[in-house]
Protein backbone atom coordinates (compact mmCIF):
# COMPACT_ATOMS: atom_id res chain seq x y z
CA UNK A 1 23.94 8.59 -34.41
CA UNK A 2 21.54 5.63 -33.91
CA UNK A 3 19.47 4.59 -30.71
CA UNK A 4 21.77 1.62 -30.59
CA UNK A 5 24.83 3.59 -30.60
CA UNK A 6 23.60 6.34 -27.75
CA UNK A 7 22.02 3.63 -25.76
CA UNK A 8 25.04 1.57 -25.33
CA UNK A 9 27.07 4.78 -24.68
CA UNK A 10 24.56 5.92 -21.90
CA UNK A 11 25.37 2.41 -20.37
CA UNK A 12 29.31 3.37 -20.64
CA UNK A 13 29.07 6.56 -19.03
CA UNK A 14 26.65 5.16 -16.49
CA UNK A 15 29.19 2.49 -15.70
CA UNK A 16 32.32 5.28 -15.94
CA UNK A 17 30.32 7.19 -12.83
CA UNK A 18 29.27 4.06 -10.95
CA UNK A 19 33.09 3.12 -10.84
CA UNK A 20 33.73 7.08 -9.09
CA UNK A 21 30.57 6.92 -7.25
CA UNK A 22 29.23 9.53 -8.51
CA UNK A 23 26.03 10.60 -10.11
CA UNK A 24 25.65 13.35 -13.47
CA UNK A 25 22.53 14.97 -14.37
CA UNK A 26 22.82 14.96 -18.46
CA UNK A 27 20.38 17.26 -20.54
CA UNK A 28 19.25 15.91 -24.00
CA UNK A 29 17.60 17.12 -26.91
CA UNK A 30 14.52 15.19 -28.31
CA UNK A 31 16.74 13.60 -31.48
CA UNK A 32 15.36 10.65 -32.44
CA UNK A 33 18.14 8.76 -31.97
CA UNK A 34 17.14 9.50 -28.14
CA UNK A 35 13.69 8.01 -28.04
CA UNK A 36 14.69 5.27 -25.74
CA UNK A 37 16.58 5.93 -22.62
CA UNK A 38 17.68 2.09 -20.78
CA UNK A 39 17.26 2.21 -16.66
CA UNK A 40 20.97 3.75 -14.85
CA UNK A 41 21.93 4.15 -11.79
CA UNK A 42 24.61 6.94 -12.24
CA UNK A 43 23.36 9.14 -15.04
CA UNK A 44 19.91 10.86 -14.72
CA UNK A 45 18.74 12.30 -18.65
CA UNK A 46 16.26 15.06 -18.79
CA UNK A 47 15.24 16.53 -21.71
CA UNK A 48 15.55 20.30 -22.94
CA UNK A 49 12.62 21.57 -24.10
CA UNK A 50 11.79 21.21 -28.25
CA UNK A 51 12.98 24.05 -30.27
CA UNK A 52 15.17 25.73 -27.02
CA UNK A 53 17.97 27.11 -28.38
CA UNK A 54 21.60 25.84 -26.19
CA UNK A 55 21.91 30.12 -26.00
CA UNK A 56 19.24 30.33 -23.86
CA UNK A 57 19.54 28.23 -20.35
CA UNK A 58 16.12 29.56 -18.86
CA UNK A 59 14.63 25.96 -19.24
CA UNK A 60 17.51 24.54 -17.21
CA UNK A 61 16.45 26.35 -13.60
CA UNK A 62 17.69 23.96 -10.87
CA UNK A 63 15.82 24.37 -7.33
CA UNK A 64 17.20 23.25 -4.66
């Protein structure tokens, strides 16, 4: 996948979730191809950790 390519699908999904009114919380690795993130509304990106393994969701801890 390029940054191109996973750019102007962030902008799709962002646009997808405007339309519902709602709002995701999507969790990334640190590809390269995800070294730019454009400015959404809908769709806020935070990024796991380097070298966390998908097995192990201790990094993702939501508080509330």
């Amino acid at each position: 996948m390029t940054a191109d390519i996973f750019q102007d699908w962030l902008l799709q999904l962002d646009r997808t979730y405007h339309k519902k009114n709602r709002r995701i919380l999507l969790f990334i690795d640190n590809c390269i191809a995800h070294n730019s993130i454009p400015l959404m509304n809908n769709v806020k990106v935070i990024f796991i950790p380097p070298k966390t393994s998908g097995q192990d969701p201790s990094w993702a801890k939501i508080r509330t």
